[in-house]
PDB file of N, CA and C in Angstrom:
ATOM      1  N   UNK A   1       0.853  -1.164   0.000  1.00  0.00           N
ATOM      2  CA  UNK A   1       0.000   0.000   0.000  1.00  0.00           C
ATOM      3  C   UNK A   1       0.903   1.232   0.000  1.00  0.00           C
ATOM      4  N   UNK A   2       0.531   2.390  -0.640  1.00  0.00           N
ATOM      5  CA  UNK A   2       1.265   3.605  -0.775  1.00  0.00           C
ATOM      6  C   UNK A   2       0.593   4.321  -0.033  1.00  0.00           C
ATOM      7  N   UNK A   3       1.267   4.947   0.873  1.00  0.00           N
ATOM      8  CA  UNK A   3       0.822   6.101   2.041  1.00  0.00           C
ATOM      9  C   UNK A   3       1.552   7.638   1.301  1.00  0.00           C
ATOM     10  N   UNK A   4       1.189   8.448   1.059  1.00  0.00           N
ATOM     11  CA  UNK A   4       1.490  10.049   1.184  1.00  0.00           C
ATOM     12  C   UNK A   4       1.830  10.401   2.861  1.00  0.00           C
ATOM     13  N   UNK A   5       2.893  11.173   2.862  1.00  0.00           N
ATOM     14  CA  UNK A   5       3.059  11.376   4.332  1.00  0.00           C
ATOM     15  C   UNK A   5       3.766  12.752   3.869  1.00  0.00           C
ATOM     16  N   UNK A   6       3.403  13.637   5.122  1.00  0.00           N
ATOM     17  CA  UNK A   6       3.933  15.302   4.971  1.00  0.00           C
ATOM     18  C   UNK A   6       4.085  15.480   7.003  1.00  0.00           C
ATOM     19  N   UNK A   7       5.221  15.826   7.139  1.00  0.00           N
ATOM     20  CA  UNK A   7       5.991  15.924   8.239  1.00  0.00           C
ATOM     21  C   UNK A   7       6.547  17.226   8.425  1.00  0.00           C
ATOM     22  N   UNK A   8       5.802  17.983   9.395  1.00  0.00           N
ATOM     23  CA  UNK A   8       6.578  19.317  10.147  1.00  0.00           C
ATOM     24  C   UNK A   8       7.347  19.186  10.855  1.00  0.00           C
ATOM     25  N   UNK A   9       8.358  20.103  11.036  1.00  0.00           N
ATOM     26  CA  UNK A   9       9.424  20.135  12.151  1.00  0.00           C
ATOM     27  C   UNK A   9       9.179  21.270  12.858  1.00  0.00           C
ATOM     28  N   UNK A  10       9.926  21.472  13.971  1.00  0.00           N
ATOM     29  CA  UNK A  10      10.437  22.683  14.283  1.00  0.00           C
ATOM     30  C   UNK A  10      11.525  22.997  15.527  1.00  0.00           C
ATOM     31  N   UNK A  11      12.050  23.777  15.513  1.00  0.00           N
ATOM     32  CA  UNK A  11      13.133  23.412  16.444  1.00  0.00           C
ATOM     33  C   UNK A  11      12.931  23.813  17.934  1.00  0.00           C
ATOM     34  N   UNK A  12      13.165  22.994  18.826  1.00  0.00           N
ATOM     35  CA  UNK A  12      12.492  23.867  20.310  1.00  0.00           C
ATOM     36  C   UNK A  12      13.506  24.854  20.836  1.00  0.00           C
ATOM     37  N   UNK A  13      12.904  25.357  21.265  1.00  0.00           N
ATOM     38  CA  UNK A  13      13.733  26.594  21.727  1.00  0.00           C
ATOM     39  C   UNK A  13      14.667  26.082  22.865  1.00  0.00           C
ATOM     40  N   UNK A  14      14.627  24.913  23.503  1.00  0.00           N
ATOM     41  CA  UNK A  14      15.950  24.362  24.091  1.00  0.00           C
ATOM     42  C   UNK A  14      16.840  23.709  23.283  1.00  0.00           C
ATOM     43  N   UNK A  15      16.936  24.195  22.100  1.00  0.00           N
ATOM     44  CA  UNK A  15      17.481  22.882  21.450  1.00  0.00           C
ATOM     45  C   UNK A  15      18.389  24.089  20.216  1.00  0.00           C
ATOM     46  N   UNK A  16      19.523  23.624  20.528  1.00  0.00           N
ATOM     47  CA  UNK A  16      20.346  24.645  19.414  1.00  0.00           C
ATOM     48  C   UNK A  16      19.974  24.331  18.160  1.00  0.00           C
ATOM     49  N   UNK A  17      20.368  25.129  16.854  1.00  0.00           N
ATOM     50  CA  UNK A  17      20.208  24.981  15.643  1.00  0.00           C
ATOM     51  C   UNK A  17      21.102  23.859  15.620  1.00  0.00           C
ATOM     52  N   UNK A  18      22.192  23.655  15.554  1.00  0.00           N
ATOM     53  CA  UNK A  18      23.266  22.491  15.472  1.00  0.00           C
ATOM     54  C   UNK A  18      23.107  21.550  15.448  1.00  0.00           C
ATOM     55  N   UNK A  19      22.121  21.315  17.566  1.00  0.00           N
ATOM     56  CA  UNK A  19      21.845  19.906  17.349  1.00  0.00           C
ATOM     57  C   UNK A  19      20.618  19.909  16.638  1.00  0.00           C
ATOM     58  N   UNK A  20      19.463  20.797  16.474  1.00  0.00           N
ATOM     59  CA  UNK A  20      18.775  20.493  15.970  1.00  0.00           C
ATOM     60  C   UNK A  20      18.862  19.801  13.909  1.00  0.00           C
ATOM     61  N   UNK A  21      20.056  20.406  13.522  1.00  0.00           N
ATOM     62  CA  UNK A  21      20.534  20.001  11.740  1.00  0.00           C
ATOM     63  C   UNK A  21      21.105  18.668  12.310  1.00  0.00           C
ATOM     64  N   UNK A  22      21.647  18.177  13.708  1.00  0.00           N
ATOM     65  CA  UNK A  22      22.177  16.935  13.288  1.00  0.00           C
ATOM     66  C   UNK A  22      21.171  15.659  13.643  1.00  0.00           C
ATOM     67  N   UNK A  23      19.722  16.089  14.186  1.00  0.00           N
ATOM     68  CA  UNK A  23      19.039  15.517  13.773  1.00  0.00           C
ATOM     69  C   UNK A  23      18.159  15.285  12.919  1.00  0.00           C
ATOM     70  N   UNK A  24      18.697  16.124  11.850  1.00  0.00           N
ATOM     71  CA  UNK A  24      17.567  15.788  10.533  1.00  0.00           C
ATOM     72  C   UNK A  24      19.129  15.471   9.964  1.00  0.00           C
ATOM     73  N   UNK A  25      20.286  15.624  10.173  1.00  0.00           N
ATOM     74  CA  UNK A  25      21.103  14.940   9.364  1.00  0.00           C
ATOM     75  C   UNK A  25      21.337  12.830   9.261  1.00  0.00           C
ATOM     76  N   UNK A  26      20.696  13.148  10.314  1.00  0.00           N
ATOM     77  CA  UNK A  26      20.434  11.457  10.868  1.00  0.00           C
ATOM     78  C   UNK A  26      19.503  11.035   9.984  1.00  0.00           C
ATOM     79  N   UNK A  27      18.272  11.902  10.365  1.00  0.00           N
ATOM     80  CA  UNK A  27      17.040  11.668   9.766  1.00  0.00           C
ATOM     81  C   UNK A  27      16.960  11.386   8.397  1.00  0.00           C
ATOM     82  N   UNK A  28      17.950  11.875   7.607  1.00  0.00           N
ATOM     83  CA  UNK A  28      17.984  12.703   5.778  1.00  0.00           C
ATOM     84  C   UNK A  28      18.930  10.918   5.450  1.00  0.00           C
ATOM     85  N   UNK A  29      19.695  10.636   6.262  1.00  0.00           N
ATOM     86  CA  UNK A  29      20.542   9.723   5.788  1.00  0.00           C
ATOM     87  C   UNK A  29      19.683   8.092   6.075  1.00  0.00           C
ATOM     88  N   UNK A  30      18.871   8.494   7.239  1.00  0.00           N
ATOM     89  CA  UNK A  30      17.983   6.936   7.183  1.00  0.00           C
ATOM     90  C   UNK A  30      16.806   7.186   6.137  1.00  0.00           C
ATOM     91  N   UNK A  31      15.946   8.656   5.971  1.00  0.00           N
ATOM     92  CA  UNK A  31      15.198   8.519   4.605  1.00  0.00           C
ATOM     93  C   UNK A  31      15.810   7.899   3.446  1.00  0.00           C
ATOM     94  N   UNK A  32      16.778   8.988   2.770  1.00  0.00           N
ATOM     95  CA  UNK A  32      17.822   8.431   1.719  1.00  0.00           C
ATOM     96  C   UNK A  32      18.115   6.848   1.714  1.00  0.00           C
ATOM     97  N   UNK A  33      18.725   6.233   2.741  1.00  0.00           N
ATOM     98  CA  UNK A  33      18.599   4.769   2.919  1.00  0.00           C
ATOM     99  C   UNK A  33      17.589   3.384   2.345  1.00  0.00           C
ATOM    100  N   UNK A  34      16.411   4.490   2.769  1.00  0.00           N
ATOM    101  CA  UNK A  34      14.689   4.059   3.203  1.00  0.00           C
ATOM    102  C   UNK A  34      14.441   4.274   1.232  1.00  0.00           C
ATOM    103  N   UNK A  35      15.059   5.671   0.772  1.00  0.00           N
ATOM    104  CA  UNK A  35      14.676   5.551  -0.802  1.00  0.00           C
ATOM    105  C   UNK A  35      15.404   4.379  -1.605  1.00  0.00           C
ATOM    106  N   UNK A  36      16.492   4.394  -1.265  1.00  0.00           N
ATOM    107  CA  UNK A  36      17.428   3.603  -2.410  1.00  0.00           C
ATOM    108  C   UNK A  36      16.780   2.104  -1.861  1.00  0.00           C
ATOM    109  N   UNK A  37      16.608   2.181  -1.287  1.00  0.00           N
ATOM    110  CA  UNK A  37      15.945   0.399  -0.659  1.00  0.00           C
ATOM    111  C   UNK A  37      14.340   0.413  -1.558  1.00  0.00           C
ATOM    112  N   UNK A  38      13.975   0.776  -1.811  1.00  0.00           N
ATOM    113  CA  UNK A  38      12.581   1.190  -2.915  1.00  0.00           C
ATOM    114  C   UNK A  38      11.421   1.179  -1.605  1.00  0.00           C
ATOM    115  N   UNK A  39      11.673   1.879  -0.130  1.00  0.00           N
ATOM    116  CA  UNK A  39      10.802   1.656   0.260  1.00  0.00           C
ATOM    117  C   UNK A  39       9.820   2.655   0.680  1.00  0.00           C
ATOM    118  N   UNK A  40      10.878   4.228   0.252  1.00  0.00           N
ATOM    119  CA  UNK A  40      10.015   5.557  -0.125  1.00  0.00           C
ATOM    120  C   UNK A  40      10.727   5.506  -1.051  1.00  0.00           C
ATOM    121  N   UNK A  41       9.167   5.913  -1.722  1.00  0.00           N
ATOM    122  CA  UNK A  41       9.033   6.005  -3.409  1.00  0.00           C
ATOM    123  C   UNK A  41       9.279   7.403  -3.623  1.00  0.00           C
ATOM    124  N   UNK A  42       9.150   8.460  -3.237  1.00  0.00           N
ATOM    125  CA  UNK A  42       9.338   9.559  -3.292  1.00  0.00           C
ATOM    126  C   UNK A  42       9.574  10.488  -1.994  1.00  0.00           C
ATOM    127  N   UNK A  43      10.453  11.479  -2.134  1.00  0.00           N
ATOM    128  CA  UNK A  43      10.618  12.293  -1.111  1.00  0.00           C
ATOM    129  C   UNK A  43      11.368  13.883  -1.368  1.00  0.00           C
ATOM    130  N   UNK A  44      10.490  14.887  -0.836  1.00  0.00           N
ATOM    131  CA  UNK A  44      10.444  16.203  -1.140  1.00  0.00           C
ATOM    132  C   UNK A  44      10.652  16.900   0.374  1.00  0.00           C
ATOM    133  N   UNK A  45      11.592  17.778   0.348  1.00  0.00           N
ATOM    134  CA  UNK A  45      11.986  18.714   1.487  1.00  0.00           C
ATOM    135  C   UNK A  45      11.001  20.275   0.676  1.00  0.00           C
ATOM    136  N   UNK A  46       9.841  20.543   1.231  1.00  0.00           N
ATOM    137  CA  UNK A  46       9.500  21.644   1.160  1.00  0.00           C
ATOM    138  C   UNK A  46      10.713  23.033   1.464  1.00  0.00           C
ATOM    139  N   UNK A  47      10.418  23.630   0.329  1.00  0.00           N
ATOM    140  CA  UNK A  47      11.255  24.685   0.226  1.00  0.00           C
ATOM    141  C   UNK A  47      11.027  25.528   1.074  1.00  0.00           C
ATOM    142  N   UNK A  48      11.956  26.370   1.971  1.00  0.00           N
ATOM    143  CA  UNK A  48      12.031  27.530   3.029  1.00  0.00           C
ATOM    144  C   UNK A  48      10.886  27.104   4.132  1.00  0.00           C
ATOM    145  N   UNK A  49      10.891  25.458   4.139  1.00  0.00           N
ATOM    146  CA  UNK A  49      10.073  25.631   5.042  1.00  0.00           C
ATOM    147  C   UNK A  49      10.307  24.409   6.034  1.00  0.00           C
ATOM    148  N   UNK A  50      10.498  23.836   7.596  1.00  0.00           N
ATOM    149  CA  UNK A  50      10.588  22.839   7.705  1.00  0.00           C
ATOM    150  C   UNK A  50       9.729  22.160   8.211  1.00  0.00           C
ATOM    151  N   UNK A  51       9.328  21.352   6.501  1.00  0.00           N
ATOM    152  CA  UNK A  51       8.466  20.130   5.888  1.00  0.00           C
ATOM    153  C   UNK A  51       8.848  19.195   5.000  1.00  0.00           C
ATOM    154  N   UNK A  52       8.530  18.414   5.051  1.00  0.00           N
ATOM    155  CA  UNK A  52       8.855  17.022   4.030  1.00  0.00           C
ATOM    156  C   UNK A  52       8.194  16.091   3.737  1.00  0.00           C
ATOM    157  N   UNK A  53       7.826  15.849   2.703  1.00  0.00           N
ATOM    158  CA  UNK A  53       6.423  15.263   1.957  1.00  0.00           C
ATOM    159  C   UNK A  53       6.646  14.232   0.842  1.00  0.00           C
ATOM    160  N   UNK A  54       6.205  12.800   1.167  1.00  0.00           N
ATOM    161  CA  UNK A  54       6.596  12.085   0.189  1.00  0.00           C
ATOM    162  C   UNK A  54       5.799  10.514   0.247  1.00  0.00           C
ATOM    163  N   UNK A  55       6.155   9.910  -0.586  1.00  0.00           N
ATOM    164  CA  UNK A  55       5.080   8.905  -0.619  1.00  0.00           C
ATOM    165  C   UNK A  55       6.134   6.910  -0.150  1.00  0.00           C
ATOM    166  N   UNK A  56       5.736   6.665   0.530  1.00  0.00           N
ATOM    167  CA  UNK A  56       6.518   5.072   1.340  1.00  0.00           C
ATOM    168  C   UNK A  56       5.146   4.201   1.061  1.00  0.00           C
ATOM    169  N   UNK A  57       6.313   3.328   0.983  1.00  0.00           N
ATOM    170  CA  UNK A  57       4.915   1.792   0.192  1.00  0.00           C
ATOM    171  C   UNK A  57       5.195   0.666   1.524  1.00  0.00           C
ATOM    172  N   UNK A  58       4.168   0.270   1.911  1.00  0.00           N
ATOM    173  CA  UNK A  58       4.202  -0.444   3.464  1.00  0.00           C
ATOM    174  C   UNK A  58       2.907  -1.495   3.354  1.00  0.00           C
ATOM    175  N   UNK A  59       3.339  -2.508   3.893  1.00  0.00           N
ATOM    176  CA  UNK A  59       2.842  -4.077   3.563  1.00  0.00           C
ATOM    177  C   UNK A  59       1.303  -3.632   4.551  1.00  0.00           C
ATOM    178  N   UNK A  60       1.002  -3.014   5.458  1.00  0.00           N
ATOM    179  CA  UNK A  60      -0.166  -2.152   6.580  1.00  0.00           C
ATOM    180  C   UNK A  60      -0.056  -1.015   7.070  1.00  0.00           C
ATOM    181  N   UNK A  61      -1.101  -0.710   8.143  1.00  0.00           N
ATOM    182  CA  UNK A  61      -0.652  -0.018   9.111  1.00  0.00           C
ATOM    183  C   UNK A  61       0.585   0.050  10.159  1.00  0.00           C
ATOM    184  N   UNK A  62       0.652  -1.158  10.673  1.00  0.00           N
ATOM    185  CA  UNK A  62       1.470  -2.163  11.585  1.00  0.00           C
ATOM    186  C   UNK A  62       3.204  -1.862  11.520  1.00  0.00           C
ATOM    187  N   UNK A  63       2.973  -2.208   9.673  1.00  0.00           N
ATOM    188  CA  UNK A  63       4.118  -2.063   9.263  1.00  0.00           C
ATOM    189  C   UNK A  63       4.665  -0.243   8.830  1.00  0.00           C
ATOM    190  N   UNK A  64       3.598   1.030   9.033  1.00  0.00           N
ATOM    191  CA  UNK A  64       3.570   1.941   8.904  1.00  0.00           C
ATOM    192  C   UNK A  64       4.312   2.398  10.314  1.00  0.00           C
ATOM    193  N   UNK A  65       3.891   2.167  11.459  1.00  0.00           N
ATOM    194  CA  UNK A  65       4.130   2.935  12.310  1.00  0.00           C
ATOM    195  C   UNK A  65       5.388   1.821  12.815  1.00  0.00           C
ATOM    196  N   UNK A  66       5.729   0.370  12.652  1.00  0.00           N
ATOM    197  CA  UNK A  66       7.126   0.036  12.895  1.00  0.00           C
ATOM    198  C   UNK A  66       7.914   0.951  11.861  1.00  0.00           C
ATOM    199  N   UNK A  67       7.646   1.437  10.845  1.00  0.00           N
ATOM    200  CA  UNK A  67       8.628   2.045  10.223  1.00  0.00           C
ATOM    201  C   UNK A  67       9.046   3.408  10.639  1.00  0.00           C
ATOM    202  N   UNK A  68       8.209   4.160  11.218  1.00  0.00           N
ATOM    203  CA  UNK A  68       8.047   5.284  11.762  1.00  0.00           C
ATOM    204  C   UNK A  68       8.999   5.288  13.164  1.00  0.00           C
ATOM    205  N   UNK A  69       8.792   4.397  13.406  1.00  0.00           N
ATOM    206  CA  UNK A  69       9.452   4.035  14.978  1.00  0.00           C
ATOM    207  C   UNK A  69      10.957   3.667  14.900  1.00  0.00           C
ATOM    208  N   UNK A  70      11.436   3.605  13.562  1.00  0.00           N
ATOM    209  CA  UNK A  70      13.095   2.893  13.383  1.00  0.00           C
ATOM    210  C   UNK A  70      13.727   4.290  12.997  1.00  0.00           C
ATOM    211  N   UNK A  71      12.732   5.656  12.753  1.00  0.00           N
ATOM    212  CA  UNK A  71      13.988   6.674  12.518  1.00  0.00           C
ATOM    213  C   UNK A  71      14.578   7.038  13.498  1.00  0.00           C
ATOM    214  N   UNK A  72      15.114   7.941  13.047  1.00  0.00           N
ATOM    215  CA  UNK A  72      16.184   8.460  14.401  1.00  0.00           C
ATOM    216  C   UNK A  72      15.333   9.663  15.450  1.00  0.00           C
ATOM    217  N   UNK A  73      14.686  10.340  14.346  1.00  0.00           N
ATOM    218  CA  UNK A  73      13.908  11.369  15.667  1.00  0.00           C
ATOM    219  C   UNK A  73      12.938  10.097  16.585  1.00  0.00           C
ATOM    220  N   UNK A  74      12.648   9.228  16.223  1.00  0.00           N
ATOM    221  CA  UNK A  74      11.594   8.880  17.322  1.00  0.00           C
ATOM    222  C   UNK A  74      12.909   7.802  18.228  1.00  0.00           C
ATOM    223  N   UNK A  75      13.443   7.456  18.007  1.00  0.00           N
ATOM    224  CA  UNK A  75      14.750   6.359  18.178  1.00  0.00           C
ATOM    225  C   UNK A  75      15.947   7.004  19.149  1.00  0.00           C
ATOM    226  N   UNK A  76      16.017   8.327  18.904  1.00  0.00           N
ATOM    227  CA  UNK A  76      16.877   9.451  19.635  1.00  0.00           C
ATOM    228  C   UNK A  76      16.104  10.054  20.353  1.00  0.00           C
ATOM    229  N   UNK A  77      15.027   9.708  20.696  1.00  0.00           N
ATOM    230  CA  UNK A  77      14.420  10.886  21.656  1.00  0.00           C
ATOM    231  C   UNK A  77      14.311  12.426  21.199  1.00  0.00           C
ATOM    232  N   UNK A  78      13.932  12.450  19.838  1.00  0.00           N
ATOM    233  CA  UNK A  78      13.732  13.899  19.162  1.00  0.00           C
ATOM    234  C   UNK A  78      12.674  14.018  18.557  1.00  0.00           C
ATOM    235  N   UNK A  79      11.599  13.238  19.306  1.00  0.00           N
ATOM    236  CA  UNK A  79      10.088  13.331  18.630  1.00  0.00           C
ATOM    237  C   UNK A  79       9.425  14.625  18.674  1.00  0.00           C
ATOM    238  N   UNK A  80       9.828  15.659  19.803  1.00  0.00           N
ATOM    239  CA  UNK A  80       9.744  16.678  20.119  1.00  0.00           C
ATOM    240  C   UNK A  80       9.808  17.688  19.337  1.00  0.00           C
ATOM    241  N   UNK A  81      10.441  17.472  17.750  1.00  0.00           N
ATOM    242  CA  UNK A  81      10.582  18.116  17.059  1.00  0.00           C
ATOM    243  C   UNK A  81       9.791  18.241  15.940  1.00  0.00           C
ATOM    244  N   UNK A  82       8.959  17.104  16.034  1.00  0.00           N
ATOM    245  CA  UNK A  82       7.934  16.857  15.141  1.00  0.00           C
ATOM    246  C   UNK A  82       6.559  17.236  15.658  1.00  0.00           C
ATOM    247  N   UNK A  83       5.691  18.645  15.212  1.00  0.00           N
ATOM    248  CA  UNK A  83       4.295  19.158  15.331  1.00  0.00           C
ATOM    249  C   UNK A  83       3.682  18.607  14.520  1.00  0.00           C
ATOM    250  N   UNK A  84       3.744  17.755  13.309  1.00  0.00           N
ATOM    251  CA  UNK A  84       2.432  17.407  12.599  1.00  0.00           C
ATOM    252  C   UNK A  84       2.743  16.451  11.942  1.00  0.00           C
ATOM    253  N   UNK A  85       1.991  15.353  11.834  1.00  0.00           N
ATOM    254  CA  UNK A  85       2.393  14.428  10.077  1.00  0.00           C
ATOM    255  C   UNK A  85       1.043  14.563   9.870  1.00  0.00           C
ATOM    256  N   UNK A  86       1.107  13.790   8.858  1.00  0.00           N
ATOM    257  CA  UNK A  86      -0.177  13.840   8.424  1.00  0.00           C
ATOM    258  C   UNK A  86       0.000  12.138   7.288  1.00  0.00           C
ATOM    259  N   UNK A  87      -0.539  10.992   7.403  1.00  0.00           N
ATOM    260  CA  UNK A  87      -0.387   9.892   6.418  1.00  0.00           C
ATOM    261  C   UNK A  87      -2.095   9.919   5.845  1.00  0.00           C
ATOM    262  N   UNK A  88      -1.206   9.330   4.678  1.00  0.00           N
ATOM    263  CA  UNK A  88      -2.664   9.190   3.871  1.00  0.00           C
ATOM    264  C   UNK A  88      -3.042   8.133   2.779  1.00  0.00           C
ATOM    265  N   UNK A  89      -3.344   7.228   3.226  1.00  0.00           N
ATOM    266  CA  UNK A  89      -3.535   5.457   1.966  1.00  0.00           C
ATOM    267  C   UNK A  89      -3.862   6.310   0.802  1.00  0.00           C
ATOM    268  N   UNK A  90      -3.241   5.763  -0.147  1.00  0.00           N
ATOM    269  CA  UNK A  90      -3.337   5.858  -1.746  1.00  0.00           C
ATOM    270  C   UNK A  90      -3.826   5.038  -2.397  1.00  0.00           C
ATOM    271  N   UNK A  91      -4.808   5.259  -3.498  1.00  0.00           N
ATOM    272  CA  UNK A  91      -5.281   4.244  -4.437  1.00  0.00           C
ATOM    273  C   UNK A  91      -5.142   4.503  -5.703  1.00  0.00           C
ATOM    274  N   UNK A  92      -4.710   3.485  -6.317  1.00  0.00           N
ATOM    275  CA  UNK A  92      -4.317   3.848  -7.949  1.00  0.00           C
ATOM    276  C   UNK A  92      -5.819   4.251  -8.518  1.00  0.00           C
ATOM    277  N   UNK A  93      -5.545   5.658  -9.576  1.00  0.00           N
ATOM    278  CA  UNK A  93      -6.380   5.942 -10.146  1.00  0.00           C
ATOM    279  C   UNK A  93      -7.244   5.432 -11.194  1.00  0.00           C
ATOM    280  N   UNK A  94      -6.341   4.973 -11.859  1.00  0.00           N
ATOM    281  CA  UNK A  94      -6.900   3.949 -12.499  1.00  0.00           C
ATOM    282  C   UNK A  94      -8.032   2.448 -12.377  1.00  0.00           C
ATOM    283  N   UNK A  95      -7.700   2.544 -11.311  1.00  0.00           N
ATOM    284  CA  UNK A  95      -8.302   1.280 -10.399  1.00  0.00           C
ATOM    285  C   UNK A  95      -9.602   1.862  -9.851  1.00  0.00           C
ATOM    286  N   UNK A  96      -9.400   3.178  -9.221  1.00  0.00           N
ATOM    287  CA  UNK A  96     -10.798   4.179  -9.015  1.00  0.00           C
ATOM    288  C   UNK A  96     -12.022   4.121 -10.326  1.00  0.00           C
ATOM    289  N   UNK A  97     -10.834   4.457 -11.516  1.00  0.00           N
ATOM    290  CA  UNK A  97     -11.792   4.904 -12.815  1.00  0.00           C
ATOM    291  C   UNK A  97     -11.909   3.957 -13.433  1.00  0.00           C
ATOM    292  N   UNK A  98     -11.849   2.366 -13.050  1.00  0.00           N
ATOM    293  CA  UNK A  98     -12.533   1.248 -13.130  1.00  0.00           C
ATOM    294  C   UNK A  98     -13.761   0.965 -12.084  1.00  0.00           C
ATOM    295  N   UNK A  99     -13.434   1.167 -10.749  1.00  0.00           N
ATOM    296  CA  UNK A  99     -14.343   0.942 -10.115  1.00  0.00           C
ATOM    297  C   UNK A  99     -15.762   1.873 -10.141  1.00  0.00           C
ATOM    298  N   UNK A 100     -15.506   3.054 -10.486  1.00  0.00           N
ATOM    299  CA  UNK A 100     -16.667   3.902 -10.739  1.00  0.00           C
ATOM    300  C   UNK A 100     -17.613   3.755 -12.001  1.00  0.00           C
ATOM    301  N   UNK A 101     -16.396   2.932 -13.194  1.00  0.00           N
ATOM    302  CA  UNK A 101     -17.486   2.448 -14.610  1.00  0.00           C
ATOM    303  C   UNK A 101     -18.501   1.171 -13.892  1.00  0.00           C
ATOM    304  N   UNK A 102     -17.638   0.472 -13.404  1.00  0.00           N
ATOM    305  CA  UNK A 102     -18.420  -0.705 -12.789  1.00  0.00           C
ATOM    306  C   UNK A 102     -19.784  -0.164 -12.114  1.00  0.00           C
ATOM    307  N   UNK A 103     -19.170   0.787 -11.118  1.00  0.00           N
ATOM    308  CA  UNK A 103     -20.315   1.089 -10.393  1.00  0.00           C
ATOM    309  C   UNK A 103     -21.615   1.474 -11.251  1.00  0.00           C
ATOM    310  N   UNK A 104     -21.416   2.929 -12.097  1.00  0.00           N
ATOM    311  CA  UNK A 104     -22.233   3.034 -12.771  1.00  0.00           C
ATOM    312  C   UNK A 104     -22.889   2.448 -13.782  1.00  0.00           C
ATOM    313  N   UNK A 105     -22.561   1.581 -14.436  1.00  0.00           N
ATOM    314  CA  UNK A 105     -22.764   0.766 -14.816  1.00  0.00           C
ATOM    315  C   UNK A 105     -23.764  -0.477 -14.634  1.00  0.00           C
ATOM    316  N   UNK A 106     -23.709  -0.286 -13.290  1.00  0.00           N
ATOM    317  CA  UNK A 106     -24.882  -0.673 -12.614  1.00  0.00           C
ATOM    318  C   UNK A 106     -26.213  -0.554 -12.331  1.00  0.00           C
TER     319      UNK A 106
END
């Protein structure tokens, strides 16, 4: 299954800029990892802004949030830095604009 996922950051105000880049430098190198392994299919760092939005293909839910749980912000104790995700199941369109001839069709 393909999930869309879009992830805010932000840095806490106890938390220097420094360490805060060397935990998305952690973070950037287990995504990157996570791409070349074909297991995000896509991945976008929103420009001037810190967000990142991209699409990971995952056997469930189950297997959604074990994956979630092996990065480094949740793994390092830097969940704190994360205000929002947002996941979202995907369905091929095509498969939609079959199921809707069917339907109507009916």
């Amino acid at each position: 299954m393909d999930v869309f996922f879009r992830v805010q950051l932000v840095k806490p105000e106890s938390m220097s800029l420094a360490e805060f880049f060397d935990v998305w430098i952690a973070e950037t190198e287990a995504v990157m990892g996570a791409r070349d392994a074909g297991v995000i299919k896509w991945v976008y760092k929103v420009a001037g802004q810190y967000e990142v939005v991209g699409v990971i293909a995952v056997d469930s839910a189950e297997h959604l949030d074990e994956l979630i749980h092996q990065l480094p912000v949740w793994r390092d104790s830097a969940g704190h830095t994360v205000v929002d995700m947002e996941w979202l199941p995907l369905t091929d369109y095509a498969a939609w604009s079959k199921q809707m001839k069917a339907h109507n069709a009916g």
